[in-house]
N, C-alpha and C. Protein backbone atom coordinates (compact mmCIF):
# COMPACT_ATOMS: atom_id res chain seq x y z
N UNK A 1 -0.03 -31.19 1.46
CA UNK A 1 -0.25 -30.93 0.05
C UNK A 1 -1.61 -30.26 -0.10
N UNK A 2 -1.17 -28.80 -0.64
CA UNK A 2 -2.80 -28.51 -0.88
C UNK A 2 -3.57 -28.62 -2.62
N UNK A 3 -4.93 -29.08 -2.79
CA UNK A 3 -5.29 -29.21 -3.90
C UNK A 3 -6.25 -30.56 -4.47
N UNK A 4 -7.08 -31.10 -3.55
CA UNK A 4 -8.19 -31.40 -4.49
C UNK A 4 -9.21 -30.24 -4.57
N UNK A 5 -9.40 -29.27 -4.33
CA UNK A 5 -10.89 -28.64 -4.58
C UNK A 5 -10.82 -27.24 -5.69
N UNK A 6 -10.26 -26.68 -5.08
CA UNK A 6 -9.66 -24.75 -5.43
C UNK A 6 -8.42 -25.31 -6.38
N UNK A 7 -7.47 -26.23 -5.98
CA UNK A 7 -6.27 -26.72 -6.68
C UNK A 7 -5.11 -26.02 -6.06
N UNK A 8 -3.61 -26.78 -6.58
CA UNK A 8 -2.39 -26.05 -5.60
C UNK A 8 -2.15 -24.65 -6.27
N UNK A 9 -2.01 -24.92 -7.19
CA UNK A 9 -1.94 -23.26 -8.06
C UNK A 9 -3.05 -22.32 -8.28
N UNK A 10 -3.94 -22.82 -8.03
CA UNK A 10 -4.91 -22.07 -8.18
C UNK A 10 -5.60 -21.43 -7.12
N UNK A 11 -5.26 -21.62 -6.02
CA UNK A 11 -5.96 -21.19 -4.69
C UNK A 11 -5.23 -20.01 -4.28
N UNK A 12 -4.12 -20.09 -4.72
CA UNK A 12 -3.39 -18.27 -4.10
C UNK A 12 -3.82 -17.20 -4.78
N UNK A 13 -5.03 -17.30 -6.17
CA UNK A 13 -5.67 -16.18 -7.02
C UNK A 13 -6.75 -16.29 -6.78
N UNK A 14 -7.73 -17.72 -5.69
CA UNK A 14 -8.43 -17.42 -5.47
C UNK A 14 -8.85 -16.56 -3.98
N UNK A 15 -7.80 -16.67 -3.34
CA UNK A 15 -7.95 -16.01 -2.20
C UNK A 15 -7.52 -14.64 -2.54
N UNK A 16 -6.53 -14.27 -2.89
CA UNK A 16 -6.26 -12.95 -3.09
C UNK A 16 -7.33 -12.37 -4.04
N UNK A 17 -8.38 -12.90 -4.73
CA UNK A 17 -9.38 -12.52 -5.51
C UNK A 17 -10.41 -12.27 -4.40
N UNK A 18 -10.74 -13.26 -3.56
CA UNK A 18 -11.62 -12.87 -2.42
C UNK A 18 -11.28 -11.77 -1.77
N UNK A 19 -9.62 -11.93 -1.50
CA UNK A 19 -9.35 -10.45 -0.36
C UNK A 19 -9.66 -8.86 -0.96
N UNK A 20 -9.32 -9.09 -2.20
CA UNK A 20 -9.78 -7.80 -3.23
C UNK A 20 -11.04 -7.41 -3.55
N UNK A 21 -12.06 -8.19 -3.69
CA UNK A 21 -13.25 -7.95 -3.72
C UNK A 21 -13.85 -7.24 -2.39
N UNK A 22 -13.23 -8.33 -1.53
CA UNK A 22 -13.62 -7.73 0.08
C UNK A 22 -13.45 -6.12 0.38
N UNK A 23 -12.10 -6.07 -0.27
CA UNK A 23 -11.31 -4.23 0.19
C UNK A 23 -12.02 -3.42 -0.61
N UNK A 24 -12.03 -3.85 -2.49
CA UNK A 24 -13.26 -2.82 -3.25
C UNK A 24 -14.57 -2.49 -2.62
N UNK A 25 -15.18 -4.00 -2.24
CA UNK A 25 -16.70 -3.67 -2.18
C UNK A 25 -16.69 -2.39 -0.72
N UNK A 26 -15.34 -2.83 0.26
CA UNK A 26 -15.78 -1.60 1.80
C UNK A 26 -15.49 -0.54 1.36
N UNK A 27 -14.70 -0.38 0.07
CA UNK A 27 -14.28 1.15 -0.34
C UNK A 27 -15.78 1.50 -0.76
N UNK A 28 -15.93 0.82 -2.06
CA UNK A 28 -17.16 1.03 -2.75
C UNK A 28 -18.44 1.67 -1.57
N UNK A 29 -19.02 0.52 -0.75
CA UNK A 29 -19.94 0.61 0.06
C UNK A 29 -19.42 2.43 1.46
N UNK A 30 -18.20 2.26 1.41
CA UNK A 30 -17.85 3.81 1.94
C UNK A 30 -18.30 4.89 1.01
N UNK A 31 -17.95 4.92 -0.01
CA UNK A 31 -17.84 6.29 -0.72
C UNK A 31 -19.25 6.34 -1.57
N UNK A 32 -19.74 5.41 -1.83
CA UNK A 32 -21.56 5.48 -2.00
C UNK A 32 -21.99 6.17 -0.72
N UNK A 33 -21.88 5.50 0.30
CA UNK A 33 -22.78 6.04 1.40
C UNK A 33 -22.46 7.40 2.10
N UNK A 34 -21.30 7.59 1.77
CA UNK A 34 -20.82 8.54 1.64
C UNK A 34 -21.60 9.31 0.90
N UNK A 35 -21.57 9.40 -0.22
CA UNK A 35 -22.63 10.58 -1.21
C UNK A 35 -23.63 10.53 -1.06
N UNK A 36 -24.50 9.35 -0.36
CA UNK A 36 -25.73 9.59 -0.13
C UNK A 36 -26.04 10.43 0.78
N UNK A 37 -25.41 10.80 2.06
CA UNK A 37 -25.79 11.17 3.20
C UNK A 37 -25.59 12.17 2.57
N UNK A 38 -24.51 12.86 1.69
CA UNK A 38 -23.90 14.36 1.77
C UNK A 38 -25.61 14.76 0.52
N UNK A 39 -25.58 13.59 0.25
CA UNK A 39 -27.18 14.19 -0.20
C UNK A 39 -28.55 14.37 -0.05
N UNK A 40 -28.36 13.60 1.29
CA UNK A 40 -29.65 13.61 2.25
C UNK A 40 -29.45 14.72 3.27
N UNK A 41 -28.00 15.38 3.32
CA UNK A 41 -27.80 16.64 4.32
C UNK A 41 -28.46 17.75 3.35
N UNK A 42 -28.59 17.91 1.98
CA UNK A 42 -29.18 19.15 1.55
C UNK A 42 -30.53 19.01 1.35
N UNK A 43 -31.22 17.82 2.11
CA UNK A 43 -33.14 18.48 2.08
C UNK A 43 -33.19 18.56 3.41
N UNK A 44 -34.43 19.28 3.91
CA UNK A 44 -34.34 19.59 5.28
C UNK A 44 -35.31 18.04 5.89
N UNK A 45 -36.32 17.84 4.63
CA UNK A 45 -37.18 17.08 4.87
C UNK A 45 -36.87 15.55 4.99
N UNK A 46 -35.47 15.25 4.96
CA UNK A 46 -34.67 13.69 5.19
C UNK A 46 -34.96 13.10 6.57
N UNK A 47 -35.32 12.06 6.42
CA UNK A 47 -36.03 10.87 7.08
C UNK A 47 -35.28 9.65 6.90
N UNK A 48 -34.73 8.87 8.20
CA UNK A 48 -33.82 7.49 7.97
C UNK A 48 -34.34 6.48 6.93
N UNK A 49 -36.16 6.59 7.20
CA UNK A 49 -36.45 5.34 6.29
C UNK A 49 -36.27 5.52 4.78
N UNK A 50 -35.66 6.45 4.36
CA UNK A 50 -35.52 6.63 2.68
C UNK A 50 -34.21 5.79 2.61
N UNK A 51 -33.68 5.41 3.45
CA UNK A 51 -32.52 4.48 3.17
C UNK A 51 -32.63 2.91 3.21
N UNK A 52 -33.76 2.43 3.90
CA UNK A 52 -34.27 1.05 3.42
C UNK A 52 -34.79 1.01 2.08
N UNK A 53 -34.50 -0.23 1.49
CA UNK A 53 -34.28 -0.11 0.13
C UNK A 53 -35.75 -0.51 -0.45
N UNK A 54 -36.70 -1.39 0.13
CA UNK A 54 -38.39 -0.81 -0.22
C UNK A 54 -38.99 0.26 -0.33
N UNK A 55 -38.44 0.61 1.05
CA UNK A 55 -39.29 2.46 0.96
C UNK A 55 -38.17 3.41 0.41
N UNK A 56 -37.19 2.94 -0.08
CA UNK A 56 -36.58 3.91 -1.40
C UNK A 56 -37.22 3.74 -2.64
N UNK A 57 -37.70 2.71 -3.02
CA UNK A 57 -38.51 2.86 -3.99
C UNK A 57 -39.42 3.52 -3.77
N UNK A 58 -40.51 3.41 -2.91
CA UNK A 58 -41.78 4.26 -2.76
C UNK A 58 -41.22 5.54 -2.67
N UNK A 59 -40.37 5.99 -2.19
CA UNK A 59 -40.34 7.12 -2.17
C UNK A 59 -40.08 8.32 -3.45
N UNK A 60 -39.04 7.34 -4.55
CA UNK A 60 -38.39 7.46 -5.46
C UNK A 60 -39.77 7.72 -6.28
N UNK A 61 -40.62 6.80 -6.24
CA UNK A 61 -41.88 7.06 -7.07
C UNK A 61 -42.71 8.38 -6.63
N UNK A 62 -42.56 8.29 -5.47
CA UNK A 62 -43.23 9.69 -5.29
C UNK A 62 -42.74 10.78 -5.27
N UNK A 63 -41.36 10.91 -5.86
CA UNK A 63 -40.90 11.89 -6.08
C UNK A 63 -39.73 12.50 -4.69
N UNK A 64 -39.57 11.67 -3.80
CA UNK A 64 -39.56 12.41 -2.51
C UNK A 64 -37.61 12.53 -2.83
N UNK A 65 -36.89 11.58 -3.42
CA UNK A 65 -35.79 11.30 -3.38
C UNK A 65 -35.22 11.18 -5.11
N UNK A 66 -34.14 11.46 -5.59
CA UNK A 66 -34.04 11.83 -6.93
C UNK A 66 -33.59 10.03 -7.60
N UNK A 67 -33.44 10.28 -8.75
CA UNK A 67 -32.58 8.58 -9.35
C UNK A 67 -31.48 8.39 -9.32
N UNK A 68 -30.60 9.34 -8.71
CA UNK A 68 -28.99 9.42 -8.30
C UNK A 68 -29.43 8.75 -6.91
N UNK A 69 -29.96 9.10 -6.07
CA UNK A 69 -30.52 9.09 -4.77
C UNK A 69 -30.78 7.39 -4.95
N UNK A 70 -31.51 6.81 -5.75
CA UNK A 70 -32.41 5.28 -5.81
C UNK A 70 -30.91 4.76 -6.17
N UNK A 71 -30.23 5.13 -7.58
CA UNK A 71 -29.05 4.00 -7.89
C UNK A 71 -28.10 3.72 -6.91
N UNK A 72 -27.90 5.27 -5.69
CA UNK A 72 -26.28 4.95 -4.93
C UNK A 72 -27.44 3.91 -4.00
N UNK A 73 -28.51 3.78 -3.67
CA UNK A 73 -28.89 3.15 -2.51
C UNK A 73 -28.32 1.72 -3.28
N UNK A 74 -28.84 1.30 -4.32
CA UNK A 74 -28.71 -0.08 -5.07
C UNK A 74 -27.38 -0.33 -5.14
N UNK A 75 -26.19 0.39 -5.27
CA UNK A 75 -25.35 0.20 -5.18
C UNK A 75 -24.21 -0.24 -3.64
N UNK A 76 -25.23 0.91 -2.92
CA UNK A 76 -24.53 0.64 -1.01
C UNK A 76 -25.42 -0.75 -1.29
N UNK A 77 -26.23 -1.48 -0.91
CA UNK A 77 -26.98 -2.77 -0.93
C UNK A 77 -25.84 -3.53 -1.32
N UNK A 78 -25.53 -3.42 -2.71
CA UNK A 78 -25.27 -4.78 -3.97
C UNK A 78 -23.68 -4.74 -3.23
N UNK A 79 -22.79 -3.26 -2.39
CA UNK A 79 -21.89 -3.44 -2.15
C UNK A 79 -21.76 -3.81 -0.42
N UNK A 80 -22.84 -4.14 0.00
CA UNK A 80 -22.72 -4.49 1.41
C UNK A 80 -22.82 -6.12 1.39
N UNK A 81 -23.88 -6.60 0.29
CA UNK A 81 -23.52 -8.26 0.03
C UNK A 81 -22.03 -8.31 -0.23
N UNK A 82 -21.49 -7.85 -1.55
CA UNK A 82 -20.34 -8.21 -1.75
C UNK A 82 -19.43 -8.36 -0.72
N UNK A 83 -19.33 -7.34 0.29
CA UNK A 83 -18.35 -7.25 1.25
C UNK A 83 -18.96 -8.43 2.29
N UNK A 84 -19.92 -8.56 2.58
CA UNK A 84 -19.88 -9.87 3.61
C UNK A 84 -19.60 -11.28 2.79
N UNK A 85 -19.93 -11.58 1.10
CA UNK A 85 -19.52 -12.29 0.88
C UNK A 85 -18.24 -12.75 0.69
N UNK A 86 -17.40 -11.45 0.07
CA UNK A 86 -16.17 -11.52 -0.01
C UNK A 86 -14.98 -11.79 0.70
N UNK A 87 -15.09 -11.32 2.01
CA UNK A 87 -14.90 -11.13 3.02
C UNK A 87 -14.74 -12.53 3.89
N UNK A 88 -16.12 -13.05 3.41
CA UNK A 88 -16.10 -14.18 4.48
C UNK A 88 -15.68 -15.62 3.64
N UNK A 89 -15.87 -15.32 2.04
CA UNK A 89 -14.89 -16.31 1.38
C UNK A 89 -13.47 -15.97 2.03
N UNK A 90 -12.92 -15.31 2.02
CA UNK A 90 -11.91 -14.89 2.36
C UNK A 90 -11.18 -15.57 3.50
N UNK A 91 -12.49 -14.64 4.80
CA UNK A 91 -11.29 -15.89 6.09
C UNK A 91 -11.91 -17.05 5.89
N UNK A 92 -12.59 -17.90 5.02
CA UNK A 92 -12.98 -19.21 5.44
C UNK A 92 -11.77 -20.00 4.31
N UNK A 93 -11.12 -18.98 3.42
CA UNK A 93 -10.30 -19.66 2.96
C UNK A 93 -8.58 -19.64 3.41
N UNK A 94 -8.49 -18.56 4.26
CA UNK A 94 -7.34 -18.21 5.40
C UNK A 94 -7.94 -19.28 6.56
N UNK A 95 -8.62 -19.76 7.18
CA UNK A 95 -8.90 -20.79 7.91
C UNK A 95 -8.14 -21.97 7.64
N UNK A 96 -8.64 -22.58 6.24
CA UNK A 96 -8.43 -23.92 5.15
C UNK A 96 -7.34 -23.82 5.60
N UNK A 97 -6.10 -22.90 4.31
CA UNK A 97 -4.99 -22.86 4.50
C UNK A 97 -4.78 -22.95 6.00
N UNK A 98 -4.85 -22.29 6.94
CA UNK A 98 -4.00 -21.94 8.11
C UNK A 98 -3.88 -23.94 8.85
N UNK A 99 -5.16 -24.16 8.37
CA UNK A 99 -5.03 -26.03 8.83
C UNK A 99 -4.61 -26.72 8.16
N UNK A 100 -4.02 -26.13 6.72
CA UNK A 100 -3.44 -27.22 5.80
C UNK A 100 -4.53 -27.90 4.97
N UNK A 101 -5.27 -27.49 4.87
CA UNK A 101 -6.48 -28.59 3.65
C UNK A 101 -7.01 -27.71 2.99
N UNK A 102 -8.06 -28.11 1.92
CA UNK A 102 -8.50 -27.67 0.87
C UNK A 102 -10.05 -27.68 1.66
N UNK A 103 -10.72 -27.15 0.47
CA UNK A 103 -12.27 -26.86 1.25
C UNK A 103 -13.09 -28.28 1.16
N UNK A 104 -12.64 -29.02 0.11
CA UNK A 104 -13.23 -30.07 0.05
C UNK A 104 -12.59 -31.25 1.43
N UNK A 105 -11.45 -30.96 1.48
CA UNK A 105 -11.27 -32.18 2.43
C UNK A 105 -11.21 -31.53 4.03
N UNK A 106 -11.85 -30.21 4.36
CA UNK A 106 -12.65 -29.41 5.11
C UNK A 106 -14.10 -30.09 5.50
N UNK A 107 -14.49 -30.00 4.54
CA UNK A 107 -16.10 -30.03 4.11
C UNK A 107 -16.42 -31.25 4.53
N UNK A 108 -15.30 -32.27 4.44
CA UNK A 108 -15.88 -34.15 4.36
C UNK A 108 -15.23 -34.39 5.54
N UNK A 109 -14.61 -33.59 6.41
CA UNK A 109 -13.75 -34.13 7.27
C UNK A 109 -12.57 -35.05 7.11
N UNK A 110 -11.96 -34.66 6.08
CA UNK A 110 -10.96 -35.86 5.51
C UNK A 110 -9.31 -35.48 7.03
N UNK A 111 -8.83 -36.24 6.95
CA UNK A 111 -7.33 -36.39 7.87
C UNK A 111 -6.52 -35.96 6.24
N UNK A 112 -5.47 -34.66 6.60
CA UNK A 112 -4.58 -34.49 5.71
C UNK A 112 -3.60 -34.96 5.90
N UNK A 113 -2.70 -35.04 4.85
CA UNK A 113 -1.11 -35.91 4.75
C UNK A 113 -0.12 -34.65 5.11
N UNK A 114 -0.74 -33.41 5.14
CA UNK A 114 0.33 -32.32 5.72
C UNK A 114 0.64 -32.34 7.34
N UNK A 115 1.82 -32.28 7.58
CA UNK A 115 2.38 -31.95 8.86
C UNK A 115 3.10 -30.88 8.91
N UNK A 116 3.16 -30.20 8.40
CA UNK A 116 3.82 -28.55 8.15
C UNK A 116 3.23 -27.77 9.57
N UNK A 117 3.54 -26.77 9.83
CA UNK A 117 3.61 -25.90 10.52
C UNK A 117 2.72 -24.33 9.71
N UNK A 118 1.97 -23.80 10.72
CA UNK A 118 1.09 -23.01 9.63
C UNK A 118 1.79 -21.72 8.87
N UNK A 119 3.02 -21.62 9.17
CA UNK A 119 3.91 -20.39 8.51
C UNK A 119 4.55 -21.65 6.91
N UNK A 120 5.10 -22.40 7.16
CA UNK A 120 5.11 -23.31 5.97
C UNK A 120 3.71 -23.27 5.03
N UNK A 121 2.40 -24.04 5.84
CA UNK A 121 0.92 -24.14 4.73
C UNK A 121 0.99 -22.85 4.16
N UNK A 122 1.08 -21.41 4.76
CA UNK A 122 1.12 -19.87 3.83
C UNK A 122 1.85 -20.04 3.02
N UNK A 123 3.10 -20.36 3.46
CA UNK A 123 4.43 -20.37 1.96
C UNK A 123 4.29 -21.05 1.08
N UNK A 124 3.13 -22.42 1.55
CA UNK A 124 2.95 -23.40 0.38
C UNK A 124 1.75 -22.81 -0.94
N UNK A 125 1.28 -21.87 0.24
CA UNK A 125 0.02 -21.57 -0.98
C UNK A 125 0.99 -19.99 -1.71
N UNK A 126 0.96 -19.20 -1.11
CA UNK A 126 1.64 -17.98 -1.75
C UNK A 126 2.97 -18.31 -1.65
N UNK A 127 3.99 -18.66 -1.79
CA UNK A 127 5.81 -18.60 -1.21
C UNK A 127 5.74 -17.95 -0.29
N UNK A 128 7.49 -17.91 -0.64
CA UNK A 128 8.08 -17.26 0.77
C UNK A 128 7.90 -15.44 0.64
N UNK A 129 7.77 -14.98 1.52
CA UNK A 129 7.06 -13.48 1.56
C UNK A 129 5.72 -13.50 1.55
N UNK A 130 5.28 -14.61 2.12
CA UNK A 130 3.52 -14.16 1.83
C UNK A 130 2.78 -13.16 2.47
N UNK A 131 3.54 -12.76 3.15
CA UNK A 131 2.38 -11.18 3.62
C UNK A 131 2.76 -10.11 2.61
N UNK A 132 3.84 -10.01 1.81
CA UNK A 132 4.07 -8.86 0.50
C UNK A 132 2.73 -9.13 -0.76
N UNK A 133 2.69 -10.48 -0.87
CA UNK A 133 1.54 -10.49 -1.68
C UNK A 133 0.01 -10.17 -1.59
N UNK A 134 0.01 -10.04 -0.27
CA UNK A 134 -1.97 -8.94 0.06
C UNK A 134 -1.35 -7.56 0.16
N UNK A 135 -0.15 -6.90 -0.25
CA UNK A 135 0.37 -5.74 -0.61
C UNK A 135 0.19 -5.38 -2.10
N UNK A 136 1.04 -6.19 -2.72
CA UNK A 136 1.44 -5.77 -4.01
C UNK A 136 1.52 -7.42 -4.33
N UNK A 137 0.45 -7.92 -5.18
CA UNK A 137 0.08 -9.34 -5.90
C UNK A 137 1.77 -9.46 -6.68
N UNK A 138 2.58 -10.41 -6.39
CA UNK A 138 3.61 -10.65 -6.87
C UNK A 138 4.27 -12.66 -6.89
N UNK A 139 3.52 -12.72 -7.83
CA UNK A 139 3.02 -14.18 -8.46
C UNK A 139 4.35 -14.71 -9.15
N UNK A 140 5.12 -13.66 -9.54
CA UNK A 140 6.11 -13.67 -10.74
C UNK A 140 7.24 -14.05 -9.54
N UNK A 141 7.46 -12.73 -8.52
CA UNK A 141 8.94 -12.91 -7.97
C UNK A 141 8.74 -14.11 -6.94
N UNK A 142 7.44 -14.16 -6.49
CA UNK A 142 7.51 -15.20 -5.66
C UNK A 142 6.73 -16.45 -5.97
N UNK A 143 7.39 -17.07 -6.57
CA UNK A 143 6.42 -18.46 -7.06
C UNK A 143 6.20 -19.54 -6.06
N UNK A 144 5.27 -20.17 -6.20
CA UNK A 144 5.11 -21.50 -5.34
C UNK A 144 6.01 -23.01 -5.92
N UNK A 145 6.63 -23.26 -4.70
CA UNK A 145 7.11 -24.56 -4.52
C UNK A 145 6.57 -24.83 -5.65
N UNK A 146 7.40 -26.54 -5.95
CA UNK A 146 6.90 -27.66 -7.04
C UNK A 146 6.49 -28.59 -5.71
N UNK A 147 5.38 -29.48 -6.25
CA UNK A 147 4.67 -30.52 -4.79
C UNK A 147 6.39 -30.93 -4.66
N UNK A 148 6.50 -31.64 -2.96
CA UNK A 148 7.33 -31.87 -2.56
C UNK A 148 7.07 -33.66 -2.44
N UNK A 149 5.73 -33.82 -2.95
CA UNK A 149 5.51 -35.15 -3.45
C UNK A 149 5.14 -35.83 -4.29
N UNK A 150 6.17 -36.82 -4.82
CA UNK A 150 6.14 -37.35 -5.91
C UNK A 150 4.27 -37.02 -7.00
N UNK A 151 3.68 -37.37 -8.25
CA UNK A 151 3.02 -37.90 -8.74
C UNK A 151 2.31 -39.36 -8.44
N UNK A 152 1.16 -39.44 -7.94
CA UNK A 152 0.89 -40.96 -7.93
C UNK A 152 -0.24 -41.48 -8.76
N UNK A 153 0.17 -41.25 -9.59
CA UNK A 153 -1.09 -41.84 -10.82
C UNK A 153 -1.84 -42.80 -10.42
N UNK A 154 -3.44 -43.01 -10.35
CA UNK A 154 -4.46 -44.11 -10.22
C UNK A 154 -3.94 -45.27 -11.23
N UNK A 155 -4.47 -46.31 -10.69
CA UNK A 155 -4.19 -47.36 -11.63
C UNK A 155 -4.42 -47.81 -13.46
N UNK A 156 -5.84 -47.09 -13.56
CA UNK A 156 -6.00 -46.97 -15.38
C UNK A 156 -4.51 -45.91 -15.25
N UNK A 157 -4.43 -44.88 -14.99
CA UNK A 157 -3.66 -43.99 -15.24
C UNK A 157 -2.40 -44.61 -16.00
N UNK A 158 -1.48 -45.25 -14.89
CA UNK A 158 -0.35 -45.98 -14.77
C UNK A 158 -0.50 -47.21 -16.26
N UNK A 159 -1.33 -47.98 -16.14
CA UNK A 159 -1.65 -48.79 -17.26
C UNK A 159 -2.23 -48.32 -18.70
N UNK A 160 -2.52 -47.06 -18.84
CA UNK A 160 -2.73 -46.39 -20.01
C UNK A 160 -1.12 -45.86 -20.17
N UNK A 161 -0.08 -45.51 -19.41
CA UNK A 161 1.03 -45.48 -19.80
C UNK A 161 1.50 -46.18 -20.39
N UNK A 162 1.47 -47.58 -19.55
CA UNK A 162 2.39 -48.99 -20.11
C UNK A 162 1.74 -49.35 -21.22
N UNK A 163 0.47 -49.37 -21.44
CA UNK A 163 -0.14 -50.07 -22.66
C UNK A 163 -0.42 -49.20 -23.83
N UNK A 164 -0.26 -48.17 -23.79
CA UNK A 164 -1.25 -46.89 -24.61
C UNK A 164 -2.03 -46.53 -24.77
N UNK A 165 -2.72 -45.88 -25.40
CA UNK A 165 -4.26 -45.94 -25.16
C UNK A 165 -5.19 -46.76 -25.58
N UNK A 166 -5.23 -47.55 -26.88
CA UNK A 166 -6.15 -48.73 -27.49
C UNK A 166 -5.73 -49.92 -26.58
N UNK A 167 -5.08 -50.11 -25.18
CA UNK A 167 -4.31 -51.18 -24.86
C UNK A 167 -3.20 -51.99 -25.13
N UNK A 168 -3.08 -51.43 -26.23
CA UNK A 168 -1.26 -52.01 -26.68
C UNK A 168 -0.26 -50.83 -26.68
N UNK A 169 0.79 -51.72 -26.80
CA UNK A 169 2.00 -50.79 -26.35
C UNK A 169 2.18 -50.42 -27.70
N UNK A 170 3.17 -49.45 -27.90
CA UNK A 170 3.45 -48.80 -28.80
C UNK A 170 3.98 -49.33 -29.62
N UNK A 171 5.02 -50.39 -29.88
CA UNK A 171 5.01 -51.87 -30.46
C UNK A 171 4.51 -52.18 -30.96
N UNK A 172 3.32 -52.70 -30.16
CA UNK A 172 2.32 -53.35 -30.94
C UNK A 172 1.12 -52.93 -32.19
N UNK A 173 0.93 -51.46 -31.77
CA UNK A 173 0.06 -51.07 -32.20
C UNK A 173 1.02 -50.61 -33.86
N UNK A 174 2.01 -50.38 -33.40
CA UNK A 174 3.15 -50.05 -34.67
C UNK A 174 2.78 -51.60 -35.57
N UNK A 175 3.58 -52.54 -35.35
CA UNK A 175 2.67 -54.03 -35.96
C UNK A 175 1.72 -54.57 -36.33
N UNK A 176 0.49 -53.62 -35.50
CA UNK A 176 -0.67 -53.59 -35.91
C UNK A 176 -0.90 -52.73 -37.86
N UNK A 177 -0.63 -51.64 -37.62
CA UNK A 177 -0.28 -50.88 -38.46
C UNK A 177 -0.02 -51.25 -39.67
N UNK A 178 1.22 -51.90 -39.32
CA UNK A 178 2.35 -52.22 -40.67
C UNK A 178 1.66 -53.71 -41.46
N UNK A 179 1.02 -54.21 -40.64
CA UNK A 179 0.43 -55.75 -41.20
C UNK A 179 -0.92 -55.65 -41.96
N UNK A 180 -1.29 -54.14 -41.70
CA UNK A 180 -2.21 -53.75 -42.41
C UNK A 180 -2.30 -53.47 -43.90
């Protein structure tokens, strides 16, 4: 069963949210650095260190490099975090799944109640077809299982059923009511 931390429904949008961020930010971080170079090929006077992002400022101040030049650098940066963060949320949450637990009962070392097989834990988090969904996100045609185990309500839980919520049953509190 997956779902104290991320949750059962909620962990197949958070991973596929990680895997997407991951693929934008390497596009992103490509096609920035990309324009930078094709704009460091038209001065003759280009030097590697204008691409560390201190001495892009100094340089930027002194005129040496333009403010198209300073923003794509801030942008390759802000998109090279993203991609290692994204990325590595990513397989650390393809890990989880692939062992059957959540990050929290990861994290504490907890023993899970799953005995599944790791092609089952995928189907449990995305359904069946789960490699179509890091294709084309399809939430609708392929839904996830209902838990395959029962509800087990904590004990207030169970006894706020039987009694209601002020502690009496519905009965009573009706009697209560009416004698009023």
């Amino acid at each position: 069963m997956v779902g104290t931390c991320i949750g059962y429904y909620n962990q197949r949008y958070f991973v596929m949210l990680t895997f997407y961020i991951g693929l934008a930010s390497i596009l992103g971080f490509h096609y920035s650095r990309q324009r930078i170079l094709s704009l460091s090929d038209l001065r003759s006077d280009f030097h590697w260190t204008e691409h560390l992002l201190p001495l892009t400022m100094k340089h930027f101040f002194f005129g040496r490099i333009s403010l198209l030049e300073l923003v794509l650098m801030f942008y390759c940066y802000t998109f090279a975090w993203t991609t290692i963060m994204g990325t590595g949320f990513f397989f650390v949450q393809m890990m989880i799944i692939f062992l059957g637990k959540t990050f929290h009962e990861f994290k504490k070392e907890k023993r899970t109640r799953s005995y599944r097989t790791v092609s089952e834990n995928f189907m449990e988090v995305f359904g069946p077809c789960w490699v179509a969904n890091f294709i084309l996100p399809m939430q609708l045609v392929f839904r996830q299982k209902e838990f395959d185990q029962p509800f087990l309500p904590n004990k207030r839980h169970s006894t706020v059923l039987e009694n209601g919520v002020n502690g009496h049953s519905q009965e009573q509190s009706d009697h209560v009511v009416i004698s009023m």
